[in-house]
C-alpha atoms as a PDB file:
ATOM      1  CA  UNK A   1      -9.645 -14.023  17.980  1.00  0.00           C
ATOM      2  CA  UNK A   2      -6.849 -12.414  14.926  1.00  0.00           C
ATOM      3  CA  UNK A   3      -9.227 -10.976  12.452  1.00  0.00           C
ATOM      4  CA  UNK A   4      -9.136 -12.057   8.957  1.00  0.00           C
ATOM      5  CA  UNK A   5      -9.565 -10.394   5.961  1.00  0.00           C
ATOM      6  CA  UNK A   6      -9.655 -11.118   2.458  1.00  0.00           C
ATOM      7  CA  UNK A   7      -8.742  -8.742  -1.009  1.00  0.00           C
ATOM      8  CA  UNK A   8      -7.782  -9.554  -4.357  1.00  0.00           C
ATOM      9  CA  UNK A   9      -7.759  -8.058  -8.247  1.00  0.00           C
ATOM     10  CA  UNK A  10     -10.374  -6.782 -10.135  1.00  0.00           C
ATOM     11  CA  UNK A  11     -10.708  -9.892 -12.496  1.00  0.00           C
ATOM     12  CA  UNK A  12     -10.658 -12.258  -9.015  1.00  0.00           C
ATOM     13  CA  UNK A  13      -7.866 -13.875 -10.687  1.00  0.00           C
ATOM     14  CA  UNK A  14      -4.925 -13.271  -7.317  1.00  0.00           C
ATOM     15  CA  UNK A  15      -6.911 -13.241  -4.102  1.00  0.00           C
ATOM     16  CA  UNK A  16      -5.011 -12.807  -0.508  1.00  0.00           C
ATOM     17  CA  UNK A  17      -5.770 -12.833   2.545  1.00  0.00           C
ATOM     18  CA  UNK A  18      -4.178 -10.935   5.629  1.00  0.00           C
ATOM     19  CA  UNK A  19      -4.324 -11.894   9.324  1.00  0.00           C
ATOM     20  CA  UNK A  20      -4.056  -8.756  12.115  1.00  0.00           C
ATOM     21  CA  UNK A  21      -4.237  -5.389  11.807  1.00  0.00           C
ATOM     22  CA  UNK A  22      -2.063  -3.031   9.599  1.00  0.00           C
ATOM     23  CA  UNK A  23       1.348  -2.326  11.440  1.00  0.00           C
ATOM     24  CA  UNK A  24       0.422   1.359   9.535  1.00  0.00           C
ATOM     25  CA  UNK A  25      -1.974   3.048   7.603  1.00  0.00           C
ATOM     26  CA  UNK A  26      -0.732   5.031   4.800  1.00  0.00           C
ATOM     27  CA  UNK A  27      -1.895   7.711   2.447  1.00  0.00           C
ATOM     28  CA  UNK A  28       0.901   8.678   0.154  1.00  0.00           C
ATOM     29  CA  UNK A  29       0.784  11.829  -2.012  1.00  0.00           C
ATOM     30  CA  UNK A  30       4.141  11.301  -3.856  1.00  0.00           C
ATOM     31  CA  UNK A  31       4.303  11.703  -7.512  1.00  0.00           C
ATOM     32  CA  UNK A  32       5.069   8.011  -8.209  1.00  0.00           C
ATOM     33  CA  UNK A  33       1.796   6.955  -6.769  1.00  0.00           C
ATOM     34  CA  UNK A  34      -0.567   9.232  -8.639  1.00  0.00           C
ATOM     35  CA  UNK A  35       0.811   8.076 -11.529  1.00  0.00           C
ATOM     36  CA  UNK A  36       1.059   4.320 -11.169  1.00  0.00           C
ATOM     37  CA  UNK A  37      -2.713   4.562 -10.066  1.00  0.00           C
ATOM     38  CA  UNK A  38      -3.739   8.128 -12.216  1.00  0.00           C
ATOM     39  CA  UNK A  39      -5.326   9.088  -8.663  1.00  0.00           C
ATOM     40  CA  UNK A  40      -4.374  11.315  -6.428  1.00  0.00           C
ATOM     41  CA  UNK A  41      -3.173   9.387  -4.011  1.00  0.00           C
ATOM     42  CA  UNK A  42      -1.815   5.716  -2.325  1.00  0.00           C
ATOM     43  CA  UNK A  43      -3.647   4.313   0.393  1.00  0.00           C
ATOM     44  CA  UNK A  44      -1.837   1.733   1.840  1.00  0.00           C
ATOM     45  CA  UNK A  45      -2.139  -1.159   4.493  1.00  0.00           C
ATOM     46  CA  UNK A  46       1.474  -2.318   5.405  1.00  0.00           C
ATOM     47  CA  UNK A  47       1.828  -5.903   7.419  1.00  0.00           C
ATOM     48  CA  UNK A  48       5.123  -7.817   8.264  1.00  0.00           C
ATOM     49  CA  UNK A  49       5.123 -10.633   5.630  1.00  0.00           C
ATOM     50  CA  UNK A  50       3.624 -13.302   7.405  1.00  0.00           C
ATOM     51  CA  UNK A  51       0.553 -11.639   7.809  1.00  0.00           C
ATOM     52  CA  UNK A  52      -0.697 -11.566   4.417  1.00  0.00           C
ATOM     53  CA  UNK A  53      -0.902 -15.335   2.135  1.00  0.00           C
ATOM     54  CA  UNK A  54      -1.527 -15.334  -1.502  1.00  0.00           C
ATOM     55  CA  UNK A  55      -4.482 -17.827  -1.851  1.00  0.00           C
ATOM     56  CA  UNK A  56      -5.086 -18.039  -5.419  1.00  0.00           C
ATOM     57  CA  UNK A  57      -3.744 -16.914  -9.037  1.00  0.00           C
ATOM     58  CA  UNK A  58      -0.269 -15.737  -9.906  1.00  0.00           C
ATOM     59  CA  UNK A  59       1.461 -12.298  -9.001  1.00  0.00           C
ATOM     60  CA  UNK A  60       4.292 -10.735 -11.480  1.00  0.00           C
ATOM     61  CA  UNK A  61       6.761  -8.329  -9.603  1.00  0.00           C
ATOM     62  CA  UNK A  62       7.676  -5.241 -11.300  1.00  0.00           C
ATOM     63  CA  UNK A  63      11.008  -3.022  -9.989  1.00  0.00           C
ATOM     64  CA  UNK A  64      10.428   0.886  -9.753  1.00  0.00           C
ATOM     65  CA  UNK A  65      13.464   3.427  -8.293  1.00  0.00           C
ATOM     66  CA  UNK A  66      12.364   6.199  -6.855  1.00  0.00           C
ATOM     67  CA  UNK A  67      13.503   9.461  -8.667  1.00  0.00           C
ATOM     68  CA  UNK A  68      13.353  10.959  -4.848  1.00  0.00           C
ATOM     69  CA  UNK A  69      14.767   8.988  -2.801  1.00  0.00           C
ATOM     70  CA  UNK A  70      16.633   6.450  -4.979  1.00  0.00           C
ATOM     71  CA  UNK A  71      15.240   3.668  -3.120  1.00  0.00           C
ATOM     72  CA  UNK A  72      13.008   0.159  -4.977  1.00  0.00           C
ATOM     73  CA  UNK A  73       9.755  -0.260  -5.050  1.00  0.00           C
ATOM     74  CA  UNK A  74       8.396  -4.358  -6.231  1.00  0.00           C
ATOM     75  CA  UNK A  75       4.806  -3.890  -7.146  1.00  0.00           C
ATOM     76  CA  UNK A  76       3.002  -7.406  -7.362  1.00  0.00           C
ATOM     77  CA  UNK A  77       0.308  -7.041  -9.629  1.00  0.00           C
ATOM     78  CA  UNK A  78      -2.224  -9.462 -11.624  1.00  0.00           C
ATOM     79  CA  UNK A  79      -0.958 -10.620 -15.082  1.00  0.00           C
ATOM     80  CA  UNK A  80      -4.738 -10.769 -16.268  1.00  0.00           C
ATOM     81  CA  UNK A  81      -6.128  -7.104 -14.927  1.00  0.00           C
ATOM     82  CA  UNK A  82      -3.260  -5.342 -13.827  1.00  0.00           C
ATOM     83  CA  UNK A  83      -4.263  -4.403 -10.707  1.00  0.00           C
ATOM     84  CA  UNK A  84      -1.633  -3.674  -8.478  1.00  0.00           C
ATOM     85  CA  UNK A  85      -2.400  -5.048  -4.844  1.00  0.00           C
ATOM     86  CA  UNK A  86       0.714  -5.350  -3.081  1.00  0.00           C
ATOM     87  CA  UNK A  87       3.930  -3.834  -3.036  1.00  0.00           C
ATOM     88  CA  UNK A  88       7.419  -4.171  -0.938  1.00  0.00           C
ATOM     89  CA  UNK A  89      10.269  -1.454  -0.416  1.00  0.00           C
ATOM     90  CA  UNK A  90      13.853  -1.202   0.427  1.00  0.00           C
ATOM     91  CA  UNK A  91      12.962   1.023   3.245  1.00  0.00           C
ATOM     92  CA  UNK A  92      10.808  -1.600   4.838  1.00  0.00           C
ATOM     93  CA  UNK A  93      12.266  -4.760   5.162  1.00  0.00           C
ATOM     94  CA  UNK A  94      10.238  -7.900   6.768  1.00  0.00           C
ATOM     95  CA  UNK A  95       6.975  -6.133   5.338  1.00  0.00           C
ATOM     96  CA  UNK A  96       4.424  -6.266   2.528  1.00  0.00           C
ATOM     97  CA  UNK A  97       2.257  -3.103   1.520  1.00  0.00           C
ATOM     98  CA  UNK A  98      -1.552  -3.747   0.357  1.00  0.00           C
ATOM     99  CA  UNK A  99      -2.926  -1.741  -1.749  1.00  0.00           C
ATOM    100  CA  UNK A 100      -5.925  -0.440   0.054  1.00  0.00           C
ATOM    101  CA  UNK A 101      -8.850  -0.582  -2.526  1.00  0.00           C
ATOM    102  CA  UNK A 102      -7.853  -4.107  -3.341  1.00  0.00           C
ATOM    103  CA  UNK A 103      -9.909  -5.033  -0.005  1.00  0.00           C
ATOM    104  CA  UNK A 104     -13.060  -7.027   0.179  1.00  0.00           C
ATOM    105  CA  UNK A 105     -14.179  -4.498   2.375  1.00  0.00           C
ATOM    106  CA  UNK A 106     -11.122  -1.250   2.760  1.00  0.00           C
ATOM    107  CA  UNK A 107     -13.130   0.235   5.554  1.00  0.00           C
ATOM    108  CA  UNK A 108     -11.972  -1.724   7.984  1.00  0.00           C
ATOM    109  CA  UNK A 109      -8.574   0.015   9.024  1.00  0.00           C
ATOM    110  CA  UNK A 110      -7.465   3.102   9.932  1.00  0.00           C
ATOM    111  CA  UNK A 111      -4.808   5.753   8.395  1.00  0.00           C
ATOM    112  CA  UNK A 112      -2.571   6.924  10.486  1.00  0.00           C
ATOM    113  CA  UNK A 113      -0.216   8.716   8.510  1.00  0.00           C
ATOM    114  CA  UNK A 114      -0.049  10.825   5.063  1.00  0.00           C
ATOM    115  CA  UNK A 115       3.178  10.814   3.710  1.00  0.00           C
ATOM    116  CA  UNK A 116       4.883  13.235   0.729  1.00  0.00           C
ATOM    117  CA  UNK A 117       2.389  15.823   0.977  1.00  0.00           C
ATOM    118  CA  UNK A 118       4.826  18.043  -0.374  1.00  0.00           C
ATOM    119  CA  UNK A 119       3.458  16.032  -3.800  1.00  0.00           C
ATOM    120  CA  UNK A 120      -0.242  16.869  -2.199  1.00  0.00           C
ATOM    121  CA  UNK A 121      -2.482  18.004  -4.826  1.00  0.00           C
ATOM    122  CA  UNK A 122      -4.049  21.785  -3.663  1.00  0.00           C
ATOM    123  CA  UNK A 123      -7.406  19.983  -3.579  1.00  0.00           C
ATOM    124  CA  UNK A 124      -7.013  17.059  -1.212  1.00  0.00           C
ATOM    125  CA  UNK A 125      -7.417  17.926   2.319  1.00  0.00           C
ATOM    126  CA  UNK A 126      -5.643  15.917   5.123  1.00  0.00           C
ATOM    127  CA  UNK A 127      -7.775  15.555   8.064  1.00  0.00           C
ATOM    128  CA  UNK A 128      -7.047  17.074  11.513  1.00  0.00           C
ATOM    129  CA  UNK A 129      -5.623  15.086  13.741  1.00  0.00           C
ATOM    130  CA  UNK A 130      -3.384  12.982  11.503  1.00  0.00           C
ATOM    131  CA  UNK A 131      -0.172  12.798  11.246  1.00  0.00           C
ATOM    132  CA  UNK A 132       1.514  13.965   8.004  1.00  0.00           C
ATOM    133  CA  UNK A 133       5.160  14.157   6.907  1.00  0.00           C
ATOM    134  CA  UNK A 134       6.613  16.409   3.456  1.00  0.00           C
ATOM    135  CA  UNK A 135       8.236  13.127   2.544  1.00  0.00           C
ATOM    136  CA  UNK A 136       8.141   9.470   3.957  1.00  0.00           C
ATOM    137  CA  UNK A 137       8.101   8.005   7.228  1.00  0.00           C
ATOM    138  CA  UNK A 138       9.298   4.510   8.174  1.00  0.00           C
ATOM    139  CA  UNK A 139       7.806   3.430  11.495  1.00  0.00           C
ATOM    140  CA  UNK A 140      10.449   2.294  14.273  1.00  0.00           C
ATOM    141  CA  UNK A 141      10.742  -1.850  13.576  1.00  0.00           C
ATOM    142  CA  UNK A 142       8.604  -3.717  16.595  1.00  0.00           C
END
């Protein structure tokens, strides 16, 4: 049986759901993403784009170019809250990134990647094992 799982906003207002497991697991130190969430750091579920439905509410899509790698960014985010939960990128075509802590329940998957830890704050540690990468990583399309 495909698993199931369900996320949405903080106000409930955009709820999803995603079928499958994460093609990848992300944590991403770069710059861009401690600002855009004042953390330090992205963790992201990425799925081709039929894996994850939009169930409910309204999603507005705003454009970011990387200063890095000169590359979009469309974050999907909720109108009412502004939570961010999903996001797409040039460099991955054919997928959809969650935004981890938008999860019912974020414990469910596993990272298998950190990516821009040249952007790593001196306090985060990544754990052993793990793959990491000074900048980004696009897995090989399946």
């Amino acid at each position: 049986m495909i698993e199931k799982h369900l996320g949405g906003c903080v106000c409930g207002a955009v709820r999803y759901q995603v079928t499958g497991s994460p093609v990848v697991g992300t944590v991403c130190h770069c710059k861009f993403c401690q600002r855009r969430l004042a953390s330090a750091f992205a963790v992201l579920a990425s799925f081709k784009h039929e894996a994850i439905e939009f169930l409910e509410g309204e999603v507005h899509e705003v454009e970011h170019r990387s200063d890095e790698s000169g590359r979009w960014l469309r974050m999907r985010f909720c109108p009412k809250c502004g939570t961010t939960v999903a996001h797409t990128a040039e460099i991955r075509p054919g997928m959809m990134t969650i935004a981890a802590g938008t999860f019912d329940d974020p414990s469910w998957f596993t990272i298998d990647r950190h990516i821009w830890v040249q952007s790593k704050l001196p306090w985060v540690s990544i754990p052993a094992g793990v793959a990491s990468y000074m900048q980004g990583y696009v897995p090989p399309a399946t």
